[in-house]
Protein backbone atom coordinates (compact mmCIF):
# COMPACT_ATOMS: atom_id res chain seq x y z
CA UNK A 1 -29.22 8.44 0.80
CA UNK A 2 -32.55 10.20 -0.49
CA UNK A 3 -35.48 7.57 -0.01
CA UNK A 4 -37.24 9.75 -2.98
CA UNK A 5 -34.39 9.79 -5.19
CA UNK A 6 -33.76 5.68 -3.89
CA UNK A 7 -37.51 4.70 -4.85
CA UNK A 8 -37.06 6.57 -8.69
CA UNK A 9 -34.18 4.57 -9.18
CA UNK A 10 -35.49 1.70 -8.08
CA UNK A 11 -38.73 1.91 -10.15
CA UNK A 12 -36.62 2.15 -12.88
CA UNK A 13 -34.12 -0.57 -12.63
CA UNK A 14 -37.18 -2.77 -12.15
CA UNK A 15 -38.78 -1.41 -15.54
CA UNK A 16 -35.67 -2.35 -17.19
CA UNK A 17 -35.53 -5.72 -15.61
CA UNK A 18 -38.80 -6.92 -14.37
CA UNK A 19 -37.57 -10.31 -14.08
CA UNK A 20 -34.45 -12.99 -14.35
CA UNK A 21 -32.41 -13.08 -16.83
CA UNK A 22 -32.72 -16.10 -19.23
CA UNK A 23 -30.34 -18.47 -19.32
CA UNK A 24 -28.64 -17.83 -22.70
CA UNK A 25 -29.33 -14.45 -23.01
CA UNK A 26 -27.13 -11.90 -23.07
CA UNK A 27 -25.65 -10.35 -20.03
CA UNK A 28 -26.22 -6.73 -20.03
CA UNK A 29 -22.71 -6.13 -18.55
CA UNK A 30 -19.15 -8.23 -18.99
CA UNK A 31 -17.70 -9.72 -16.55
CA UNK A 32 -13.89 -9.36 -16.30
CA UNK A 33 -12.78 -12.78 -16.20
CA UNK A 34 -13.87 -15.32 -18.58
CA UNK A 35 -13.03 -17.66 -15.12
CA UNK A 36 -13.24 -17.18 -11.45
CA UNK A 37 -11.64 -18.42 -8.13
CA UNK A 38 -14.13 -18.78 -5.36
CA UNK A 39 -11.89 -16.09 -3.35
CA UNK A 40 -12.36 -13.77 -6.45
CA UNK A 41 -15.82 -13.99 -7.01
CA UNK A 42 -16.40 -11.49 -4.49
CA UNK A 43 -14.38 -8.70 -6.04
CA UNK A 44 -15.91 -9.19 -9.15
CA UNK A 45 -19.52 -9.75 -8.37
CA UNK A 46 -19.51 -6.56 -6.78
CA UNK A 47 -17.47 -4.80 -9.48
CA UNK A 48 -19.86 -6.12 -11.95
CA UNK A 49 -22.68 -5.07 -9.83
CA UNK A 50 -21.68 -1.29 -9.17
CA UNK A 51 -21.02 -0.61 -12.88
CA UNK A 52 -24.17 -2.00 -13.76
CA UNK A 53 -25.55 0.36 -11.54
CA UNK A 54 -23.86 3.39 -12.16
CA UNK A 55 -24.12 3.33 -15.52
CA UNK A 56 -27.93 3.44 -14.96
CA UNK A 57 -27.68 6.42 -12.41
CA UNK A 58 -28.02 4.75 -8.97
CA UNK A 59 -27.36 6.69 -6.55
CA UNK A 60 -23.83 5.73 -4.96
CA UNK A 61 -25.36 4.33 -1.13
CA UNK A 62 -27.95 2.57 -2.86
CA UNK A 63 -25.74 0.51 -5.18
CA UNK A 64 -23.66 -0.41 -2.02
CA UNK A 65 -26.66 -1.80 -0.21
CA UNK A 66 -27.72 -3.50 -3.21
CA UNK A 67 -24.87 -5.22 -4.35
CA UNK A 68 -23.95 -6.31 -0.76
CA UNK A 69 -27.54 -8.20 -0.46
CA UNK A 70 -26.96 -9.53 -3.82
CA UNK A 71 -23.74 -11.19 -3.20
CA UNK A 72 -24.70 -12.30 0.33
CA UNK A 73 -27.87 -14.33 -0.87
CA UNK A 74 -25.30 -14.99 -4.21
CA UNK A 75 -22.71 -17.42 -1.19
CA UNK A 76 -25.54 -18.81 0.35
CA UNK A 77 -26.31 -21.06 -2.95
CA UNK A 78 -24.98 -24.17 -3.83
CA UNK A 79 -22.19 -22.90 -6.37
CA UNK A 80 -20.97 -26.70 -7.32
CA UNK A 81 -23.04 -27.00 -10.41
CA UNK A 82 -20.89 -23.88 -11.69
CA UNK A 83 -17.48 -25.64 -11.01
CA UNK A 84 -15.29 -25.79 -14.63
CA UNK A 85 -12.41 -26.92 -12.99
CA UNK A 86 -9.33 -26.98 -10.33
CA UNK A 87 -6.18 -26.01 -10.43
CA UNK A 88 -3.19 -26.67 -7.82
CA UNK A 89 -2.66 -23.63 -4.93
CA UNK A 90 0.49 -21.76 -5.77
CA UNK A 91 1.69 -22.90 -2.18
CA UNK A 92 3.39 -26.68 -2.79
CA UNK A 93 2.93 -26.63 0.75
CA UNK A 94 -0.67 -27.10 0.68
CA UNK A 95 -2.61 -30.04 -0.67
CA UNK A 96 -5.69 -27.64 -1.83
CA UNK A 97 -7.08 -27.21 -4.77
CA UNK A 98 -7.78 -23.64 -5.87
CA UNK A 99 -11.73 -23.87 -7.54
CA UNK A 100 -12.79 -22.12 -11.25
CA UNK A 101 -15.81 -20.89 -11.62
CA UNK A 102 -17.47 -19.78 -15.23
CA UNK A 103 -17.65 -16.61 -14.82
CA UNK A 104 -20.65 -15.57 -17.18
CA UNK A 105 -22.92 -18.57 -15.27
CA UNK A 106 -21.95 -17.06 -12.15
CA UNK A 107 -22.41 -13.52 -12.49
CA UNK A 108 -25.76 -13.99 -14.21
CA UNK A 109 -26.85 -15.82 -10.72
CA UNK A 110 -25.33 -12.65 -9.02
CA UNK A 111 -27.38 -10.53 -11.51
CA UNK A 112 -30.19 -12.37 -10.68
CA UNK A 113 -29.98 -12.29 -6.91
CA UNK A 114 -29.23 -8.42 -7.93
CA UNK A 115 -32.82 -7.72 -9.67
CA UNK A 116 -34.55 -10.24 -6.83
CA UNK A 117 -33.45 -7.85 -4.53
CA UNK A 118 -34.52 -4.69 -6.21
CA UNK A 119 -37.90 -6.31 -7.10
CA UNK A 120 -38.42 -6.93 -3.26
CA UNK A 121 -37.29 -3.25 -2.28
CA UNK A 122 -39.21 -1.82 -4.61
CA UNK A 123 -42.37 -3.32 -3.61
CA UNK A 124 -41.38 -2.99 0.37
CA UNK A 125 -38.56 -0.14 0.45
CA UNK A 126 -36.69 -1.70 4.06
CA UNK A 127 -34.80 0.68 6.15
CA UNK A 128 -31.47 1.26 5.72
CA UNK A 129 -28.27 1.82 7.63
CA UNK A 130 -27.46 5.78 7.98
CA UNK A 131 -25.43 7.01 4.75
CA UNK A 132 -21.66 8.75 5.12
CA UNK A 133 -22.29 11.99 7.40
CA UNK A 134 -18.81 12.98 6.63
CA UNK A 135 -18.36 15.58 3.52
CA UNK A 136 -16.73 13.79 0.85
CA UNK A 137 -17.10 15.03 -2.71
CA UNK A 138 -15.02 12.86 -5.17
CA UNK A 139 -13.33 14.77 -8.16
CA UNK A 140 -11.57 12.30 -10.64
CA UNK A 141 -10.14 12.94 -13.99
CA UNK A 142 -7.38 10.59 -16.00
CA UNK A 143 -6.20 10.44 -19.78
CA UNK A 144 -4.15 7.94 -22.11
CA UNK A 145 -2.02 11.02 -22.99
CA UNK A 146 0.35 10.44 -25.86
CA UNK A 147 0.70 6.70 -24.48
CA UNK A 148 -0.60 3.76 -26.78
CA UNK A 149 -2.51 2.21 -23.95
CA UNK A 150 -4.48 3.53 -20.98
CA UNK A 151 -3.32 1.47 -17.87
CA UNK A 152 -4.14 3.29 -14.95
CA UNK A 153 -7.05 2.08 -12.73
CA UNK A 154 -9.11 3.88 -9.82
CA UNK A 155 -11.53 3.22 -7.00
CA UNK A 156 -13.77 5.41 -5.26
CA UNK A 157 -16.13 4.33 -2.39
CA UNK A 158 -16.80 6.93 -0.06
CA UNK A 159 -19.96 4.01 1.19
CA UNK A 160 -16.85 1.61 2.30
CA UNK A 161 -19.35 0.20 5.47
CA UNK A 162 -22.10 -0.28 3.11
CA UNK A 163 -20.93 -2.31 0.69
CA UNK A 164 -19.17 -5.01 3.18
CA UNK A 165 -22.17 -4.53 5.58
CA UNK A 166 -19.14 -4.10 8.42
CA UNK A 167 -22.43 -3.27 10.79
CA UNK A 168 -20.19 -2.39 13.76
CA UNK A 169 -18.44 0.77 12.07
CA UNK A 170 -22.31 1.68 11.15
CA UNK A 171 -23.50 1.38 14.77
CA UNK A 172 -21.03 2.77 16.36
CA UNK A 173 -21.11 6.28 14.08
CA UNK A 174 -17.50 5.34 12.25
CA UNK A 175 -17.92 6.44 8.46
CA UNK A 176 -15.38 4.60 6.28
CA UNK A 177 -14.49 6.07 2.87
CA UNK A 178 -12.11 4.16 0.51
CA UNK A 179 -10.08 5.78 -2.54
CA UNK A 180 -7.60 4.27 -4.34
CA UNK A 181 -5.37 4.91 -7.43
CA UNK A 182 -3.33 2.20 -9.88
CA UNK A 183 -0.74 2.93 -12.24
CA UNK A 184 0.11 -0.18 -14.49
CA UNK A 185 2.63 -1.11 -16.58
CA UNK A 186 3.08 -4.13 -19.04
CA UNK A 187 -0.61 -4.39 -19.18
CA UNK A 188 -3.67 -3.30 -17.72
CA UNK A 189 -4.09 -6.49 -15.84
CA UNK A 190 -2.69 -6.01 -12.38
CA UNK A 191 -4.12 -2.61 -12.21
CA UNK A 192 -7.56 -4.29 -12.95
CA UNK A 193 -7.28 -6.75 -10.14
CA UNK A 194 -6.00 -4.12 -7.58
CA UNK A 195 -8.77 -2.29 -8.37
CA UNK A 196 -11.45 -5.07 -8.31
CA UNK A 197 -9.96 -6.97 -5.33
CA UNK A 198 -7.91 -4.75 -2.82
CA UNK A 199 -10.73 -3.13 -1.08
CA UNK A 200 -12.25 -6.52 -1.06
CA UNK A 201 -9.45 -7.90 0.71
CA UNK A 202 -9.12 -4.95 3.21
CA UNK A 203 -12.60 -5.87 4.35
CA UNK A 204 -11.90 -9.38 5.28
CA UNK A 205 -9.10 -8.23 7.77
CA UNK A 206 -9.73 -9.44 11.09
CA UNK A 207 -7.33 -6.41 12.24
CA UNK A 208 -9.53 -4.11 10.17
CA UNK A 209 -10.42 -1.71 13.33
CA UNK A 210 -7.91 -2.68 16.18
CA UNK A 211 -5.35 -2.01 13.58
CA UNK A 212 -5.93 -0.48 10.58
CA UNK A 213 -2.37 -0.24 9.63
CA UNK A 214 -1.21 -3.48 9.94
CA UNK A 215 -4.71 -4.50 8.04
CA UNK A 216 -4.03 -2.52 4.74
CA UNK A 217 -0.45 -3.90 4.09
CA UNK A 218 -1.75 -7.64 4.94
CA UNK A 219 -4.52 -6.51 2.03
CA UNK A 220 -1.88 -5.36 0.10
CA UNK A 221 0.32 -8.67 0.20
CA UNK A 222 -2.73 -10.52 0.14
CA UNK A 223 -4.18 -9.00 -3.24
CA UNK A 224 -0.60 -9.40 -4.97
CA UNK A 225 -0.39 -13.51 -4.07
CA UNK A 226 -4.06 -13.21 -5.36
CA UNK A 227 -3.11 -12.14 -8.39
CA UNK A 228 -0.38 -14.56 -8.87
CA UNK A 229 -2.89 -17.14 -9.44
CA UNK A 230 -4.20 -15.57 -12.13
CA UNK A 231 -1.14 -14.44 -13.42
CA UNK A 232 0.04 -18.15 -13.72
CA UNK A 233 -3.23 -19.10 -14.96
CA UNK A 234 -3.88 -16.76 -17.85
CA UNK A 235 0.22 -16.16 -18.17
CA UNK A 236 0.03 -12.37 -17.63
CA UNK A 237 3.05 -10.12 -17.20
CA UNK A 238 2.41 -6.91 -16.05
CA UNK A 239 2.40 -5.04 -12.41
CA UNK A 240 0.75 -2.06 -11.05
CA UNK A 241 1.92 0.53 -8.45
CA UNK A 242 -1.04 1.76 -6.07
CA UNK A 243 -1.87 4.33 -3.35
CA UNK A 244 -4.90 3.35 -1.45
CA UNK A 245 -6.57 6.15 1.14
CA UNK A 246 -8.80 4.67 4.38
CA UNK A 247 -10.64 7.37 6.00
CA UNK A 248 -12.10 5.89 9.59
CA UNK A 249 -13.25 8.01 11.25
CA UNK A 250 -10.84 10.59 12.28
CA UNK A 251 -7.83 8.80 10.83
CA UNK A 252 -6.27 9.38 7.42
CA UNK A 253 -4.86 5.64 6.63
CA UNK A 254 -2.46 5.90 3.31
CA UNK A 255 -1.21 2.65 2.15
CA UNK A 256 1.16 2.54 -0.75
CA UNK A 257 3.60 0.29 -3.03
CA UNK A 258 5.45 2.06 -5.94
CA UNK A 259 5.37 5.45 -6.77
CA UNK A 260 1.66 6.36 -6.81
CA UNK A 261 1.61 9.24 -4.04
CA UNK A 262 -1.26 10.62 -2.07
CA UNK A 263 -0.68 14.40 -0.51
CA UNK A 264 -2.94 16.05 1.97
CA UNK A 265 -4.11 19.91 1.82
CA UNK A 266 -4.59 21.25 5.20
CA UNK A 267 -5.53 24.92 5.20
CA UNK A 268 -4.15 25.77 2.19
CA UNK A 269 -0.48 23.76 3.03
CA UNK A 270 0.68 20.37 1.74
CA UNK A 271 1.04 17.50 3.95
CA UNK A 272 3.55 15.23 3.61
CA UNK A 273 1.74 11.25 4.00
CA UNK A 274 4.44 9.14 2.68
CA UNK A 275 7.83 8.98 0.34
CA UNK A 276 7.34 6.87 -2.45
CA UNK A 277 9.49 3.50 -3.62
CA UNK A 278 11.71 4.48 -5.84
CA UNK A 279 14.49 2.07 -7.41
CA UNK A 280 17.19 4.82 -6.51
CA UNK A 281 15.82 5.71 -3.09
CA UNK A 282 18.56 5.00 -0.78
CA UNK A 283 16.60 1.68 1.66
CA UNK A 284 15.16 0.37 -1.29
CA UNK A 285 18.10 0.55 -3.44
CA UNK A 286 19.84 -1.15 -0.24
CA UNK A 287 17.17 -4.17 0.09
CA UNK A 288 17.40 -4.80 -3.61
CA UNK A 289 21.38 -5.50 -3.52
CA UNK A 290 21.52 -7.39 -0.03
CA UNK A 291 18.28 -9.69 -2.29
CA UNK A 292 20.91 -10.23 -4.96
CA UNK A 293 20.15 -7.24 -7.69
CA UNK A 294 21.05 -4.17 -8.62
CA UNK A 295 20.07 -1.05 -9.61
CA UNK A 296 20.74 0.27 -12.96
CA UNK A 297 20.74 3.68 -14.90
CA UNK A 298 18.70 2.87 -18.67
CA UNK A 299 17.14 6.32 -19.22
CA UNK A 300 15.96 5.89 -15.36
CA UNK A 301 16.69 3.77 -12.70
CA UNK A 302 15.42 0.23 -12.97
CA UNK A 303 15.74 -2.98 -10.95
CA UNK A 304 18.18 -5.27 -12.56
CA UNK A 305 17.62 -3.25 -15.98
CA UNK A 306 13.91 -4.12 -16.34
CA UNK A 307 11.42 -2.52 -14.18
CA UNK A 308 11.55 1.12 -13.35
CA UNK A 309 9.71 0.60 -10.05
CA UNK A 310 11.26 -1.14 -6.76
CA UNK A 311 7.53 -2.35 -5.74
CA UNK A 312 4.85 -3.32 -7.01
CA UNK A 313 1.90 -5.89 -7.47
CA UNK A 314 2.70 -8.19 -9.60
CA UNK A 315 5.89 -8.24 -11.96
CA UNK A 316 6.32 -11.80 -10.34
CA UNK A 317 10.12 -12.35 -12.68
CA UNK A 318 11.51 -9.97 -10.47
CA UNK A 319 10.27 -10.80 -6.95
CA UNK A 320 11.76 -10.53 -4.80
CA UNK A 321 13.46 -7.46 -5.79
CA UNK A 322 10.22 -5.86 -7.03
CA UNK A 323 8.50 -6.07 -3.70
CA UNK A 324 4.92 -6.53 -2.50
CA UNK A 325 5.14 -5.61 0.66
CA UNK A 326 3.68 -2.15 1.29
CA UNK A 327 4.24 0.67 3.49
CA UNK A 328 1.58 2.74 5.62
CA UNK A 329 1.12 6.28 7.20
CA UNK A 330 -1.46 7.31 10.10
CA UNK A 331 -2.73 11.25 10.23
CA UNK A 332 -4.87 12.39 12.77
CA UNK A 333 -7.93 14.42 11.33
CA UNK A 334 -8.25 17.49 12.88
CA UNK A 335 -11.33 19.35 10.93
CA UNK A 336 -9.21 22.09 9.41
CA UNK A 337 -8.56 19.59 6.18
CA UNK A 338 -8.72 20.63 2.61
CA UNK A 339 -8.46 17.83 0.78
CA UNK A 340 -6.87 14.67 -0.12
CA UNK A 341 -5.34 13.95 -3.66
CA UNK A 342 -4.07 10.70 -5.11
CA UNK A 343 -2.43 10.63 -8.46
CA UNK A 344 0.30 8.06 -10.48
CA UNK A 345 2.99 9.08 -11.34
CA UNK A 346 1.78 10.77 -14.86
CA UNK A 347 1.45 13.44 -12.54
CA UNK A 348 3.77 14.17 -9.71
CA UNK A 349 6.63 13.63 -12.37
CA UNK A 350 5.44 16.89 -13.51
CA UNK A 351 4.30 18.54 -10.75
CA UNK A 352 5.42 19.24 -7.40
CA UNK A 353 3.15 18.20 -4.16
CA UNK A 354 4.05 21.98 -3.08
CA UNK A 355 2.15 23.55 -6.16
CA UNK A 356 -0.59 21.54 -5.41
CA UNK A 357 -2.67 23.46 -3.41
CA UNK A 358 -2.32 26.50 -5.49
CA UNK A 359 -3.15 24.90 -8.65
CA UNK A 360 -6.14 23.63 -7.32
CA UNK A 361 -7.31 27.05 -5.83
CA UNK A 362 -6.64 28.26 -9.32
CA UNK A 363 -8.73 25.62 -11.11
CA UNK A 364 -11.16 26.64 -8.54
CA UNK A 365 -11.83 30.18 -8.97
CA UNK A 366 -11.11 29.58 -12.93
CA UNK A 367 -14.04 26.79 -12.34
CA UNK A 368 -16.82 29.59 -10.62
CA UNK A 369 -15.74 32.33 -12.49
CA UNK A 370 -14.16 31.09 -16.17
CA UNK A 371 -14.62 34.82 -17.00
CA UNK A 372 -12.25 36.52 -14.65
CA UNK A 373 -15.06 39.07 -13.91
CA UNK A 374 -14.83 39.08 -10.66
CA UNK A 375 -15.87 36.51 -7.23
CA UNK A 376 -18.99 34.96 -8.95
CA UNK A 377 -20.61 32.69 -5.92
CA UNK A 378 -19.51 29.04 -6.04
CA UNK A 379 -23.50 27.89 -6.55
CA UNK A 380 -22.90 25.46 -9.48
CA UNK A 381 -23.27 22.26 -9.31
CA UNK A 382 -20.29 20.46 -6.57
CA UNK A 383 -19.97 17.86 -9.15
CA UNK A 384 -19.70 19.98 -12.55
CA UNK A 385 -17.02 22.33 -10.74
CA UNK A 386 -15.34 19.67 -8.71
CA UNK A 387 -14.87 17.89 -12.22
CA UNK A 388 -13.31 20.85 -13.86
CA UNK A 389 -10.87 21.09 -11.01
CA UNK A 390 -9.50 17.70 -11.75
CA UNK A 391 -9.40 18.25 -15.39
CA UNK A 392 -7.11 21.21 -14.87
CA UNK A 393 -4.61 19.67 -12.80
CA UNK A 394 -4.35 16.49 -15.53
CA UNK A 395 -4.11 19.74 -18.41
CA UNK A 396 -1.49 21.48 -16.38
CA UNK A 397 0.46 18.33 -15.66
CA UNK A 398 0.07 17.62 -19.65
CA UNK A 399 1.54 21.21 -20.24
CA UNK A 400 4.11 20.52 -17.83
CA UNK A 401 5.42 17.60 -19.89
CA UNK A 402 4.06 14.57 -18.80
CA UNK A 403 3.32 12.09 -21.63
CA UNK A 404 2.51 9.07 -19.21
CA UNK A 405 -0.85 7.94 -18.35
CA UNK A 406 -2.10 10.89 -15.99
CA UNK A 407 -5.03 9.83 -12.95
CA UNK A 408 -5.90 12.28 -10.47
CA UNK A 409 -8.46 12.28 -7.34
CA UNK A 410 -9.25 14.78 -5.11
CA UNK A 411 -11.06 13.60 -2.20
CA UNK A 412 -12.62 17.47 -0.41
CA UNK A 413 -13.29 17.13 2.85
CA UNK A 414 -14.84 20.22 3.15
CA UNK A 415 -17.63 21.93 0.82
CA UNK A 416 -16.03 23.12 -2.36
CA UNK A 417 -17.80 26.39 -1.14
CA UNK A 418 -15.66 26.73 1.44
CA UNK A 419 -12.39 26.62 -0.15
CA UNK A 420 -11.62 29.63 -2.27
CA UNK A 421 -12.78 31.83 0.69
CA UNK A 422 -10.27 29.72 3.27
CA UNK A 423 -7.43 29.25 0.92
CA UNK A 424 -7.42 32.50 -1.08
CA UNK A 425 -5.53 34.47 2.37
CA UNK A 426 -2.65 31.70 3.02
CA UNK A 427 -1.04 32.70 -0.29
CA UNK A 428 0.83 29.98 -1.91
CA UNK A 429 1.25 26.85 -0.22
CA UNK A 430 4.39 25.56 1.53
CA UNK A 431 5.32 22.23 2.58
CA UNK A 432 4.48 21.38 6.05
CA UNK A 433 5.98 18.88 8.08
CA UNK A 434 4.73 15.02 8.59
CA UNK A 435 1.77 14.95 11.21
C-alpha cells in the first residue's frame, strides 16, 4: 500500500464525510439484510464496508485495514439497545436463542466507527502491517447472458491477513490471498451469503494454519448451516455451488461443492485441482442412492428429478442428498505458475480446462496488440489488459454456446508482462497430471 496514494484517499473520504451520520438519515450504502444474527454481522459489516469503499476508489489494502478497525471497535459496544428480536437455534438440541439485529441501526454504528477511524488516520496516518508481496493481479469478468436473472456471485481479496487482522500470518511473512466464485440457482440468495460470509467463516477456524484443509471444508459446512437460519427465517429456496481458492504462502488450497471448477496454468499447461460434483459422477451418484434417492435423466441429470447439482449450499428440501459437505485439494507452489482461474459452470460447459491456457494467451496478445501488427510491448495498464483477457474468455464461452450465467477470474501469479513471452514457445497447452 502507497502511503501517498493512502493519505489522497483518505482526505477524501473525510471531505465526503466529515462527521457521523445522523440518525435518520440516509445510509449512503444498503445493507443486505433488512435483519441480522450476531454471527452474521460480521460478514456483512465488512461487506458493507468494502463496497462503500471501493466504490469511492480506496485503494484495496487500505479498505482492509479500515474496515477491520471499524468492526473491531463496532463488537466492543454494547449492541443490546439494537436487539429486534430472538428466534429459536435450528439445533432442538440447544436451549439458545439465535439474536436479530436491525440491520440499518447497526450498520450505521459500523459506518460510524468506519468514518471515526478515517477521521483519526487522517489526522495521524499510523503504521501499517506490510501489504501482499506476492504478485497477484485479479482479472474478473461475468454476464447474465440470455438468462432472466444474474445469480452468480464472486469474491476477491488478495489482502485476506488484513482484513481479519490474523497478525501471525503478517509477522511471520505468510501472504494470504482469497478468491472465490458462486454459481446460484433458484435465487440469488445463497450465492449472496457465500459470498458475504464464507471467507468470514474461514477466518474464525482455529485449524486455519495447522490445517488449512480441514479448515476450509469446516467453513464450508459452517456457512451452509449459517444460511439455514436465514433460509428458515426469510423462507428462501435457492442454493449456490462455489469454488473458493486459499493461497498461503506457498500452498494452492482449492475448496469446492458443486460444479464451480478452479484450473491452474503452470507454464503454459493446465493443472488438474479437483473433479467437480456432478449428480452422474459415479461416488456421488453412489452416496445419493445408499441416502435414499436417485438420480434421474430430465434434460440432465438431477437428484431425485429436481436439482441438477449433487452439492451445494443450501437447497435444504433435498439434504441430505444435495450435500454440504465439501471437498479440498493441496498444490505445492513452485514459482513457475501462470495463473489460477475460477469460473461456474456458464463456462467450463463450454469450454474445456485444456483450451484454457491458449485462449488466454490469445486474449493476451489480441489485448497488447488488437491490431495484429506485430509484438507491440505489453506497457498498458495490468488492469485495462488483464480486464480484456477476462472479457474474452466470457465472449468465447458465449460463442461457444453457453446461455447460463458466465463468471470468470483469473488470479496471475506472475506479471501479465511475463506471459506472452513464457507461454508463446510451449505451443498449445496439454493437460498435466494432478500435483
Amino acid at each position: 500500500m502507497e502511503e501517498e496514494e493512502a493519505r489522497s484517499f483518505l482526505g477524501s473520504f473525510v471531505e465526503e464525510f466529515p462527521a457521523a451520520l445522523e440518525d435518520g438519515s440516509p445510509l449512503p450504502v444498503s445493507p443486505l439484510s433488512r435483519k441480522v444474527t450476531l454471527e452474521e454481522l460480521h460478514g456483512e459489516s465488512l461487506e458493507l464496508g468494502l463496497r462503500l469503499l471501493a466504490a469511492r476508489g480506496a485503494p484495496a489494502g487500505l479498505s482492509a485495514l479500515l474496515c477491520q478497525a471499524a468492526l473491531s471497535q463496532l463488537l466492543q459496544n454494547d449492541l443490546s439497545p439494537l436487539h429486534c428480536g430472538q428466534e429459536a437455534g435450528d439445533n432442538q438440541e440447544e436451549e439458545q436463542q439465535v439474536v436479530l439485529l436491525q440491520s440499518d441501526a447497526v450498520q450505521r454504528l459500523f459506518l460510524n466507527k468506519l468514518i471515526e477511524v478515517t477521521l483519526a488516520w487522517h489526522q495521524d496516518f499510523p503504521k501499517h502491517p506490510p501489504s501482499p508481496s506476492r504478485f497477484l493481479h485479479c482479472s474478473v469478468h461475468a454476464i447474465k447472458n440470455t438468462r432472466r436473472k444474474m445469480e452468480d456471485k464472486h469474491v476477491a481479496l488478495a489482502e485476506f491477513n488484513q482484513l481479519f487482522g490474523i497478525q501471525t500470518m503478517v509477522q511471520s511473512g505468510v501472504d494470504c490471498a482469497y478468491y472465490a466464485v458462486f454459481d446460484g440457482h433458484g435465487g440469488v440468495d445463497a450465492a449472496t451469503y457465500a459470498a458475504t460470509h464464507l471467507h468470514v467463516a474461514l477466518s474464525k477456524q482455529e485449524t486455519l494454519q495447522s490445517d488449512t484443509a480441514t479448515a476450509f471444508k469446516r467453513a464450508f459446512k459452517h456457512t451452509d448451516d449459517m444460511f439455514r437460519g436465514k433460509a428458515k427465517r426469510e423462507r428462501l429456496r435457492s442454493g449456490t455451488t462455489g469454488v473458493a481458492v486459499l493461497i498461503q504462502g506457498q500452498q494452492l488450497y482449492v475448496a469446492w461443492l458443486g460444479d464451480s471448477q478452479a484450473i491452474l496454468v503452470r507454464e503454459g499447461q493446465a493443472v488438474t485441482l479437483m473433479e467437480p460434483h456432478k449428480p452422474d459422477r459415479e461416488d456421488e451418484k453412489q452416496r445419493i442412492e445408499e441416502l435414499g434417492g436417485c438420480i434421474t435423466f430430465m434434460g440432465c441429470w438431477r437428484v431425485n428429478g429436481t436439482y441438477a447439482v449433487s452439492r451445494a449450499i443450501g437447497d435444504f428440501d433435498q439434504k441430505p442428498y444435495v450435500s454440504g459437505d465439501a471437498d479440498c485439494s493441496t498444490t505445492q507452489l513452485l514459482g513457475d505458475e501462470d495463473y489460477v482461474l475460477l469460473a461456474c459452470d456458464g463456462f467450463f460447459d463450454a469450454v474445456k480446462p485444456s483450451e484454457v491456457p491458449h485462449l488466454v494467451l490469445d486474449a493476451l496478445h489480441q489485448s497488447v496488440d488488437p491490431e495484429g501488427g506485430g509484438d507491440a510491448p505489453l506497457e498498458q495498464s495490468e488492469d485495462a489488459v488483464g480486464l480484456r483477457v477476462a472479457q474474452r474468455l466470457v465472449s468465447h464461452a458465449k460463442a461457444a454456446g453457453s446461455s447460463d450465467n458466465i463468471t470468470v477470474m483469473l488470479v496471475f501469479l506472475r506479471p501479465l508482462k511475463q506471459l506472452p513471452a513464457q507461454n508463446s514457445s510451449t505451443g498449445t497447452a496439454q493437460d498435466a497430471p494432478q500435483q
